[in-house]
PDB file of N, CA and C in Angstrom:
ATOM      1  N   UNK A   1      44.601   9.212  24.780  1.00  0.00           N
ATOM      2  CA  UNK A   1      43.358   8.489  24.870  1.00  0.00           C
ATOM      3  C   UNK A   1      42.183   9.448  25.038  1.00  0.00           C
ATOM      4  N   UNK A   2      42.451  10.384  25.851  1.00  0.00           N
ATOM      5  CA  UNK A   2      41.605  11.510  26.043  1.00  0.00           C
ATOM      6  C   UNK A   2      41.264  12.082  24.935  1.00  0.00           C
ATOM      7  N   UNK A   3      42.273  12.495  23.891  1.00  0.00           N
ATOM      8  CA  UNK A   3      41.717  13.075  22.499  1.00  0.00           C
ATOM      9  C   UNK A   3      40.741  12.379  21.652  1.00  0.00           C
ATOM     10  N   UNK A   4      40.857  11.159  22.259  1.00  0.00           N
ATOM     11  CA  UNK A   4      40.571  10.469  20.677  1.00  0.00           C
ATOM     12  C   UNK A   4      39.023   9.988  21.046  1.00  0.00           C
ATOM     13  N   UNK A   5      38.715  10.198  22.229  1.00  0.00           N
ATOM     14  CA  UNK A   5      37.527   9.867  22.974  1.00  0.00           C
ATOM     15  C   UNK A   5      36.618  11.008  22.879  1.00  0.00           C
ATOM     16  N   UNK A   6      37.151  12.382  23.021  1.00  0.00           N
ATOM     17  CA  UNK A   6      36.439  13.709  22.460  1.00  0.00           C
ATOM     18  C   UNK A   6      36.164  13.746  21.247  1.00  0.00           C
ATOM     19  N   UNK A   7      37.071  13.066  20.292  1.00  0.00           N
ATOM     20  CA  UNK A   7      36.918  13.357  18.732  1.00  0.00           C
ATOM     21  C   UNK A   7      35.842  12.121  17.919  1.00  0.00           C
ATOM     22  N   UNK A   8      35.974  11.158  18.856  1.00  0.00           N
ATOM     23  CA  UNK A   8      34.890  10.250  18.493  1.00  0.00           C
ATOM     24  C   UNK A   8      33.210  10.658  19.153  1.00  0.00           C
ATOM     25  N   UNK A   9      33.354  11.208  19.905  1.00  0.00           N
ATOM     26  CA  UNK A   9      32.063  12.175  20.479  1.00  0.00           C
ATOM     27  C   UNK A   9      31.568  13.261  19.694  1.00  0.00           C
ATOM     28  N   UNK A  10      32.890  14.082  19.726  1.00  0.00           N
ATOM     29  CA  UNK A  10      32.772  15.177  18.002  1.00  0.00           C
ATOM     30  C   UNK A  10      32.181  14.574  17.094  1.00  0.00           C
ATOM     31  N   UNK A  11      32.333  13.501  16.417  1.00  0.00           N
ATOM     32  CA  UNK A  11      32.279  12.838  15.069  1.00  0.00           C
ATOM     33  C   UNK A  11      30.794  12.234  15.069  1.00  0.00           C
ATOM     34  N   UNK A  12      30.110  11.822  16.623  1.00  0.00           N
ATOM     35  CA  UNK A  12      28.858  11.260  16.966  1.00  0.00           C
ATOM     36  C   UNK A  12      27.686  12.188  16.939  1.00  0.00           C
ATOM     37  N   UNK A  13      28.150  13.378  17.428  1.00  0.00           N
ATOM     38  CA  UNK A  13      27.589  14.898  17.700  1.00  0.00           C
ATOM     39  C   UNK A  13      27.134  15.516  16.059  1.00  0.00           C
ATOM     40  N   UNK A  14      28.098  15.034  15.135  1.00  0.00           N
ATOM     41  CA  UNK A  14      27.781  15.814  13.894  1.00  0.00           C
ATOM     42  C   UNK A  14      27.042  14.743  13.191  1.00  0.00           C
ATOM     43  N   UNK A  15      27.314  13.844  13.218  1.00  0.00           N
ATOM     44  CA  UNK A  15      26.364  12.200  12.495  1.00  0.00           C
ATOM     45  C   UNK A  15      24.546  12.575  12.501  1.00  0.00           C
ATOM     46  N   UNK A  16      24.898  13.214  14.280  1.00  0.00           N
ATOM     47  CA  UNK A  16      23.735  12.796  14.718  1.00  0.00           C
ATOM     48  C   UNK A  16      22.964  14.342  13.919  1.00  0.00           C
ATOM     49  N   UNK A  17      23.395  14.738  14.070  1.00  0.00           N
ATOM     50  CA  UNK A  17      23.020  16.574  13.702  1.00  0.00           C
ATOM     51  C   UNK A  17      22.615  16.237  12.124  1.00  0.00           C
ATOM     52  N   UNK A  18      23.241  15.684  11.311  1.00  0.00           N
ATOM     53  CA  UNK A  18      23.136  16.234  10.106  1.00  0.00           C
ATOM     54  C   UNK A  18      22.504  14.719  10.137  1.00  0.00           C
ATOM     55  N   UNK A  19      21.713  13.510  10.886  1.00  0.00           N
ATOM     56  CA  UNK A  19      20.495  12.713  10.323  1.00  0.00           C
ATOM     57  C   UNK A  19      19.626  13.622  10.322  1.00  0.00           C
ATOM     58  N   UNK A  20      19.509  14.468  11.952  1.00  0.00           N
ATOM     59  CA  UNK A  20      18.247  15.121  12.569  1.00  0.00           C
ATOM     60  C   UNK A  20      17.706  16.427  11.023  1.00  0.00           C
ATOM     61  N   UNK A  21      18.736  16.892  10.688  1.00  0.00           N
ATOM     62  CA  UNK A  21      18.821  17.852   9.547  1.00  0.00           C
ATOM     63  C   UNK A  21      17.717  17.230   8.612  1.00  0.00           C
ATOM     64  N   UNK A  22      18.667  16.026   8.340  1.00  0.00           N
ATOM     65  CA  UNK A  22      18.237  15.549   6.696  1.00  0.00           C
ATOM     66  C   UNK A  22      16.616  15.056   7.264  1.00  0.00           C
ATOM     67  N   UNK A  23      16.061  14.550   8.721  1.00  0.00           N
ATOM     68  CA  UNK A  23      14.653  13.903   8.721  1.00  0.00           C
ATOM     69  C   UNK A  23      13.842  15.440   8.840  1.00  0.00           C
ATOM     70  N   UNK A  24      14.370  16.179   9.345  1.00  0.00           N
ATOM     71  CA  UNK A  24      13.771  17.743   9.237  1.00  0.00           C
ATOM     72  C   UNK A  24      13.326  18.337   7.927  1.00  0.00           C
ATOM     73  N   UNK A  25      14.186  18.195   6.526  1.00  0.00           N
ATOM     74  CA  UNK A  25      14.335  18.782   5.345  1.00  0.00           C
ATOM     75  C   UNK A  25      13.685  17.453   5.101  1.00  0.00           C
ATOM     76  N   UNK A  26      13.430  16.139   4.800  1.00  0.00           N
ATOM     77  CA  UNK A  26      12.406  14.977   4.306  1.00  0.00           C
ATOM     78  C   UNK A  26      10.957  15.237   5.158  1.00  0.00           C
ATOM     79  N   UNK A  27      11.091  15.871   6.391  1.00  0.00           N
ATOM     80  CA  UNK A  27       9.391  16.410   6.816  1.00  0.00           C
ATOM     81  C   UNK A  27       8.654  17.383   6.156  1.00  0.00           C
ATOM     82  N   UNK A  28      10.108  18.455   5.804  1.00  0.00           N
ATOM     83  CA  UNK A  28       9.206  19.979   5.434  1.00  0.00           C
ATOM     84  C   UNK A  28       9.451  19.356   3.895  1.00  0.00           C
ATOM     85  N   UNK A  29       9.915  18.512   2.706  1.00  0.00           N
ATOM     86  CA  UNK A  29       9.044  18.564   1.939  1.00  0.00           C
ATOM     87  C   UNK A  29       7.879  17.507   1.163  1.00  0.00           C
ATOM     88  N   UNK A  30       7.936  16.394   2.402  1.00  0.00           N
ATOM     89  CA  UNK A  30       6.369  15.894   2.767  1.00  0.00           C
ATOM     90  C   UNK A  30       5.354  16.911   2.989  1.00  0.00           C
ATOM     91  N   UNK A  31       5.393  17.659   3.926  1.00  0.00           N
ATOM     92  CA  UNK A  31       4.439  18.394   4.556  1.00  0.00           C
ATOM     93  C   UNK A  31       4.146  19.703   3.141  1.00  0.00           C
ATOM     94  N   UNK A  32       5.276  20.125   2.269  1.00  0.00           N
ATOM     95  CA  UNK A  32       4.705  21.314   1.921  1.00  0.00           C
ATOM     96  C   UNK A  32       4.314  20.459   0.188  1.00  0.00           C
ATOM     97  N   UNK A  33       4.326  19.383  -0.052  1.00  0.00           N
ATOM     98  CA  UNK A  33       3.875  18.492  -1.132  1.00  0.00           C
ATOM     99  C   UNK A  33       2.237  18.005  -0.880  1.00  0.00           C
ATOM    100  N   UNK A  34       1.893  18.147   0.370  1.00  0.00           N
ATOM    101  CA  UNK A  34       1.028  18.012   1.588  1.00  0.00           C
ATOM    102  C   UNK A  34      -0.543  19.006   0.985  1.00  0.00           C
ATOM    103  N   UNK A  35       0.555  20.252   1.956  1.00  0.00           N
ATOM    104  CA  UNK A  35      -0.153  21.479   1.641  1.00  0.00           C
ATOM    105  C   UNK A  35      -0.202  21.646   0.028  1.00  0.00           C
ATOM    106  N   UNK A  36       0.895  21.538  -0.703  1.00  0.00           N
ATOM    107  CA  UNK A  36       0.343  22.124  -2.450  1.00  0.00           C
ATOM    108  C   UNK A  36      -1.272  21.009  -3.093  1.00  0.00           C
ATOM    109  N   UNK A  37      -0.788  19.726  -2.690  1.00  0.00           N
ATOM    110  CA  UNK A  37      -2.073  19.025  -2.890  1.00  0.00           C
ATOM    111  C   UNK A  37      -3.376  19.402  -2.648  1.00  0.00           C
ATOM    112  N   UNK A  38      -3.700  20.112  -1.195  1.00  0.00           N
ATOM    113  CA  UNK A  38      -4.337  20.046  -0.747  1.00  0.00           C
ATOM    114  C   UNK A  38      -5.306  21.092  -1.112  1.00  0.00           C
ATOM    115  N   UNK A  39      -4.035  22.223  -1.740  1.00  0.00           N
ATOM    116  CA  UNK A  39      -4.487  23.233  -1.909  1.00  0.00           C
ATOM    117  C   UNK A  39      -4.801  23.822  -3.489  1.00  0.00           C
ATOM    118  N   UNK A  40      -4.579  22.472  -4.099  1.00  0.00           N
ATOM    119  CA  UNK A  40      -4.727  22.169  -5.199  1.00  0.00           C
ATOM    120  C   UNK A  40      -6.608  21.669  -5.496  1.00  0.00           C
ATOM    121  N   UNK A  41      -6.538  20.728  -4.598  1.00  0.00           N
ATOM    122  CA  UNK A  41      -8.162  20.561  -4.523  1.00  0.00           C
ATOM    123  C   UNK A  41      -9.183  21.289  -4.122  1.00  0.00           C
ATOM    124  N   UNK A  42      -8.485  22.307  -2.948  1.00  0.00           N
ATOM    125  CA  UNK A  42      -9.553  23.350  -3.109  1.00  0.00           C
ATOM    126  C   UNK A  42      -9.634  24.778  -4.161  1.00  0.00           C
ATOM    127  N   UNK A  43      -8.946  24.569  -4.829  1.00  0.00           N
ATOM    128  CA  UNK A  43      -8.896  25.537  -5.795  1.00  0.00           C
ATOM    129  C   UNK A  43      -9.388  24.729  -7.216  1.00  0.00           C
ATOM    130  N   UNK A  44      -9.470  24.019  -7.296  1.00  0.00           N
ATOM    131  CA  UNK A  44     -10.008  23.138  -8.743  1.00  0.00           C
ATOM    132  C   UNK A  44     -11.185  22.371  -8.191  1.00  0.00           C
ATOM    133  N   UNK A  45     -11.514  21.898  -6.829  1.00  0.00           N
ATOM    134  CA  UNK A  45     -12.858  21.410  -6.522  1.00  0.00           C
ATOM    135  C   UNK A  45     -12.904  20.020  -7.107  1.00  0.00           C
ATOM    136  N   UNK A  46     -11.677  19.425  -7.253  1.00  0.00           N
ATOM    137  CA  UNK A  46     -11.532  18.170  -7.810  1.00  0.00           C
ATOM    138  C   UNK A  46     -10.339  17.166  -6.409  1.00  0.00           C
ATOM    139  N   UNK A  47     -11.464  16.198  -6.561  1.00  0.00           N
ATOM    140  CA  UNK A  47     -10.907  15.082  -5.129  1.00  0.00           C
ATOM    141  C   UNK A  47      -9.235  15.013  -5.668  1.00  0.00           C
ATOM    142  N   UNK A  48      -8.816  14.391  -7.034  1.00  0.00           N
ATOM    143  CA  UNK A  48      -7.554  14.219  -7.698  1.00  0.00           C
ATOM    144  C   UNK A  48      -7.382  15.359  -9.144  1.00  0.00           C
ATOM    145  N   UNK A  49      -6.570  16.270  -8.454  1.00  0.00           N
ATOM    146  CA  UNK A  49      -6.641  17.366  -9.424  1.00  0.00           C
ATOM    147  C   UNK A  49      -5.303  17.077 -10.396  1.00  0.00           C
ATOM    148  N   UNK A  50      -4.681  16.231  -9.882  1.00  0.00           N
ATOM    149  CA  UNK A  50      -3.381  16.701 -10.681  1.00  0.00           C
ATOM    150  C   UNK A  50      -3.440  14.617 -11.277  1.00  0.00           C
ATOM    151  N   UNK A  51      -4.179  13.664 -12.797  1.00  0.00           N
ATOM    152  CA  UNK A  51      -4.053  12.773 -12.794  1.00  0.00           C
ATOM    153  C   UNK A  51      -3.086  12.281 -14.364  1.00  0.00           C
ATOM    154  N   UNK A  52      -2.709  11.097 -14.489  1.00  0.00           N
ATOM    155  CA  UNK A  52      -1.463  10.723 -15.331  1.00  0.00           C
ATOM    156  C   UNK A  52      -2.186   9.960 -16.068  1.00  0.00           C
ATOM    157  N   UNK A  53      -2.213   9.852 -17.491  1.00  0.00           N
ATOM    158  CA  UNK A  53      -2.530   8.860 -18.748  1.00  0.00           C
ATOM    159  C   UNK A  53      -2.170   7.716 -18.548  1.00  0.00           C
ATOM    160  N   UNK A  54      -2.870   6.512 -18.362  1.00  0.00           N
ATOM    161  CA  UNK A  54      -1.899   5.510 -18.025  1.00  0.00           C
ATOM    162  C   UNK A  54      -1.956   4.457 -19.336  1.00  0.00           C
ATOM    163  N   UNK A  55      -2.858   4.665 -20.261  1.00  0.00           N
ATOM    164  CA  UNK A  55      -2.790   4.218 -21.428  1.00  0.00           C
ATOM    165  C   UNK A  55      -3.075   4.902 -22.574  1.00  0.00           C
ATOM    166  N   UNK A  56      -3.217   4.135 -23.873  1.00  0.00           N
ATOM    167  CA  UNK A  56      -3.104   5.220 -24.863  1.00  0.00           C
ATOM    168  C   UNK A  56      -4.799   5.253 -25.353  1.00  0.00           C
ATOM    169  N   UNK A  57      -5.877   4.717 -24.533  1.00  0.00           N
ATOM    170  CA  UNK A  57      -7.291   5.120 -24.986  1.00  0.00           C
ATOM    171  C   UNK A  57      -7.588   6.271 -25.318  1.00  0.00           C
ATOM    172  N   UNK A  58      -6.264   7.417 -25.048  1.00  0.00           N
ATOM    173  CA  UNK A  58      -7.050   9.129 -25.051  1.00  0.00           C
ATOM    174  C   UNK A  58      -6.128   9.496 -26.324  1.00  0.00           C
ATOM    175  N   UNK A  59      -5.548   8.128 -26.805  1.00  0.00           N
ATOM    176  CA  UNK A  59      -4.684   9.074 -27.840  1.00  0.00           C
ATOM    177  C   UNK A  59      -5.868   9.628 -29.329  1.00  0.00           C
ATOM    178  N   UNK A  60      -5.775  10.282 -30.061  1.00  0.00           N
ATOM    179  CA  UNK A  60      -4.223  11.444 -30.445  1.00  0.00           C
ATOM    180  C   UNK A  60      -4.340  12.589 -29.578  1.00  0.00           C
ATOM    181  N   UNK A  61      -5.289  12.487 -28.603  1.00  0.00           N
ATOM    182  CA  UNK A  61      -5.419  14.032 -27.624  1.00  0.00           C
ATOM    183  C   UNK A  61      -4.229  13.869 -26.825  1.00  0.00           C
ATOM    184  N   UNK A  62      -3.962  12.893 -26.065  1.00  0.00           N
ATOM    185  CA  UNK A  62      -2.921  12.670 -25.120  1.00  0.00           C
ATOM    186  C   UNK A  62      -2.602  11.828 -25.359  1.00  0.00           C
ATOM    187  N   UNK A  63      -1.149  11.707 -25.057  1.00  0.00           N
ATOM    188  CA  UNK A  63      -0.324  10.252 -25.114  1.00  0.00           C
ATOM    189  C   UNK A  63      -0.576   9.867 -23.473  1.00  0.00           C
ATOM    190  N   UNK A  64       0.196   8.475 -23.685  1.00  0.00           N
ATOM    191  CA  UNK A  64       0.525   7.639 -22.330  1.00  0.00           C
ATOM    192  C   UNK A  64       1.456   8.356 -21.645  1.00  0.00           C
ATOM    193  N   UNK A  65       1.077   8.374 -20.356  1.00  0.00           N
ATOM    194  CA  UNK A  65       2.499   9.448 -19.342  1.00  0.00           C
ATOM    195  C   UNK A  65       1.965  11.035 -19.612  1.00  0.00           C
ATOM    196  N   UNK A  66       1.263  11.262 -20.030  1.00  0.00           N
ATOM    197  CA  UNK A  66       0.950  12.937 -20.073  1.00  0.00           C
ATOM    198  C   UNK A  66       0.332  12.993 -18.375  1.00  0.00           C
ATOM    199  N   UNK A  67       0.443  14.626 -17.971  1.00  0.00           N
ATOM    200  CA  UNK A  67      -0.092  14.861 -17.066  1.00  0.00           C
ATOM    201  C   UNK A  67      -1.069  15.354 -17.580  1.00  0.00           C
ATOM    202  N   UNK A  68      -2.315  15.291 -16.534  1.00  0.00           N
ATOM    203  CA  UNK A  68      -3.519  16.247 -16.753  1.00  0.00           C
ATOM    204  C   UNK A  68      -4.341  17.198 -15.581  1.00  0.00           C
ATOM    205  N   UNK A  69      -4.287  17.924 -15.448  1.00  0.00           N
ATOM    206  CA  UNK A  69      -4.589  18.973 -14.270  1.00  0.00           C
ATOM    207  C   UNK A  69      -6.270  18.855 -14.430  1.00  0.00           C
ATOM    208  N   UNK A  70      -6.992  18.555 -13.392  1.00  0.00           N
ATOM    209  CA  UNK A  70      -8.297  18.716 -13.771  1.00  0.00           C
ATOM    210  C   UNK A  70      -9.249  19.521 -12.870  1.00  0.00           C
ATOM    211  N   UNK A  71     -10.516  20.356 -12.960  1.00  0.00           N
ATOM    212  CA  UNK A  71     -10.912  21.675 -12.908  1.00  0.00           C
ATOM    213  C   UNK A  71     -12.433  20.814 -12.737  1.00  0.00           C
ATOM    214  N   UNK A  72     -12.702  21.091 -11.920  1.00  0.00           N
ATOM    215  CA  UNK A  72     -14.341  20.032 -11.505  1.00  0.00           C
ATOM    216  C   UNK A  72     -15.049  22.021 -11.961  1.00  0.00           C
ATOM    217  N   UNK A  73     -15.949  22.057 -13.083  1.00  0.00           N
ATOM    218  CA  UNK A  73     -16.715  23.609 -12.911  1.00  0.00           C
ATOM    219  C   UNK A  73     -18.154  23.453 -12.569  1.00  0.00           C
ATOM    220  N   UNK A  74     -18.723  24.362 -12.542  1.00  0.00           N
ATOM    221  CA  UNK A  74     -20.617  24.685 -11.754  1.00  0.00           C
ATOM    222  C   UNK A  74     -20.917  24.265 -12.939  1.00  0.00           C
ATOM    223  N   UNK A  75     -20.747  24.657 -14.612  1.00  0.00           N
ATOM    224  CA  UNK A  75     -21.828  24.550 -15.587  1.00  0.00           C
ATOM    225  C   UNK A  75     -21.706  22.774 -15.824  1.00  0.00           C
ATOM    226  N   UNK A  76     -22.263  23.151 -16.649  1.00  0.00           N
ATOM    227  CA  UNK A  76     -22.846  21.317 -17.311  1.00  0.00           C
ATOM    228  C   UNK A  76     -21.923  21.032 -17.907  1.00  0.00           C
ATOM    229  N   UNK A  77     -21.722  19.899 -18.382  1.00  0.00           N
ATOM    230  CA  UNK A  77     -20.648  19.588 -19.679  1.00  0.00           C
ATOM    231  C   UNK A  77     -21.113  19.483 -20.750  1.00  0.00           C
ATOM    232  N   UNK A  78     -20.491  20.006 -21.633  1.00  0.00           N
ATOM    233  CA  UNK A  78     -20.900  20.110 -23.196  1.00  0.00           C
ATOM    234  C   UNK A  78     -19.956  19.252 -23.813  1.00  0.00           C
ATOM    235  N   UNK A  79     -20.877  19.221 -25.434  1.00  0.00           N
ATOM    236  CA  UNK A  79     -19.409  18.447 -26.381  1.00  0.00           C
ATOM    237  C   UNK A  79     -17.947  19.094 -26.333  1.00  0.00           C
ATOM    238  N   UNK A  80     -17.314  17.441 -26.856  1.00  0.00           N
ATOM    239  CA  UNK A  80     -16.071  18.576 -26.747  1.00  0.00           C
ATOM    240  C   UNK A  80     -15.038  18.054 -25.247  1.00  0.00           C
ATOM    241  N   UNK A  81     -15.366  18.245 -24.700  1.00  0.00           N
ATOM    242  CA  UNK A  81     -15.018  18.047 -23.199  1.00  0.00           C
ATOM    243  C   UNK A  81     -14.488  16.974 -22.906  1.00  0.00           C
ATOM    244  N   UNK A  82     -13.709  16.937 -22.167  1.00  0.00           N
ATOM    245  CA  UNK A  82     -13.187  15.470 -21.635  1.00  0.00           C
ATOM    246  C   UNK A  82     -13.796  15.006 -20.255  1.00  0.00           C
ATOM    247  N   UNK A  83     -14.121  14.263 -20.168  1.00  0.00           N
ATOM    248  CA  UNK A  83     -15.021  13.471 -18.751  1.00  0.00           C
ATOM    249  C   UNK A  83     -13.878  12.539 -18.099  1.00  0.00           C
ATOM    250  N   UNK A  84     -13.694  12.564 -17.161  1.00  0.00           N
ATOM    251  CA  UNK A  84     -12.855  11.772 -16.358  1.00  0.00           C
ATOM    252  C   UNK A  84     -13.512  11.442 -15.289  1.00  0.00           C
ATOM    253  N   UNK A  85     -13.708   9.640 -15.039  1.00  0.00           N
ATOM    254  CA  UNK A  85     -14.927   8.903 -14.098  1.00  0.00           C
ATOM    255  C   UNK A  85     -13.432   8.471 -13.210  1.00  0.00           C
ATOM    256  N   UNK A  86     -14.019   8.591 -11.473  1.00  0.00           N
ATOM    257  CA  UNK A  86     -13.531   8.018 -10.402  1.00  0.00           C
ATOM    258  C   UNK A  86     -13.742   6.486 -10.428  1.00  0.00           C
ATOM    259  N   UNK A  87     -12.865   5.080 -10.357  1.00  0.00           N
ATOM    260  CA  UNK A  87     -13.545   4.323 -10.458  1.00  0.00           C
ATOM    261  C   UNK A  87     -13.102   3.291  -9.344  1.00  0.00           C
ATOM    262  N   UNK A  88     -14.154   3.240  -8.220  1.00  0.00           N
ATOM    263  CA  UNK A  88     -13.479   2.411  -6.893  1.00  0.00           C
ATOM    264  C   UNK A  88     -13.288   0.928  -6.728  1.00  0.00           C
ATOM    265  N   UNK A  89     -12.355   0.687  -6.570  1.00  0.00           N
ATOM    266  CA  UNK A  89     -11.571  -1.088  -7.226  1.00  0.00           C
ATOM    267  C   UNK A  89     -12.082  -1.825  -5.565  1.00  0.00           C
TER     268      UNK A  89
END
């Protein structure tokens, strides 16, 4: 009875270890998805630097589902250029 009472403690001891693991490894890569974002906007100077096509209005330049990395710069915009408007719902 004694064994089987240690080995069910054993078995509670490692359960518990390898949740604590897995919420440890789901923090650090929240947190470093976190930091790349973050550090994404201050290097492009754009509120949403990294945004997704969600229809095909931009086609034949982009399809639907393309990613687009975007770069806020100091000069003006010229022809040519793609403009991408924030639009608050």
């Amino acid at each position: 009875m004694d064994w089987t009472g240690e080995s069910i403690n054993s078995t509670k001891s490692i359960q518990i270890r390898k949740l604590l693991t897995q919420a440890v490894n789901l923090g650090m890569i929240v947190t470093s998805a976190l930091i790349i974002w973050k550090a994404l906007m201050c290097i492009t100077g754009s509120e949403s630097p990294v945004v997704v096509v969600l229809s095909e209005s931009m086609e034949p330049g982009f399809k639907r589902g393309d990613i687009l990395f975007l770069h806020m710069g100091k000069d003006p915009i010229h022809a040519g250029e793609i403009v991408v408007f924030n639009v608050d719902c």
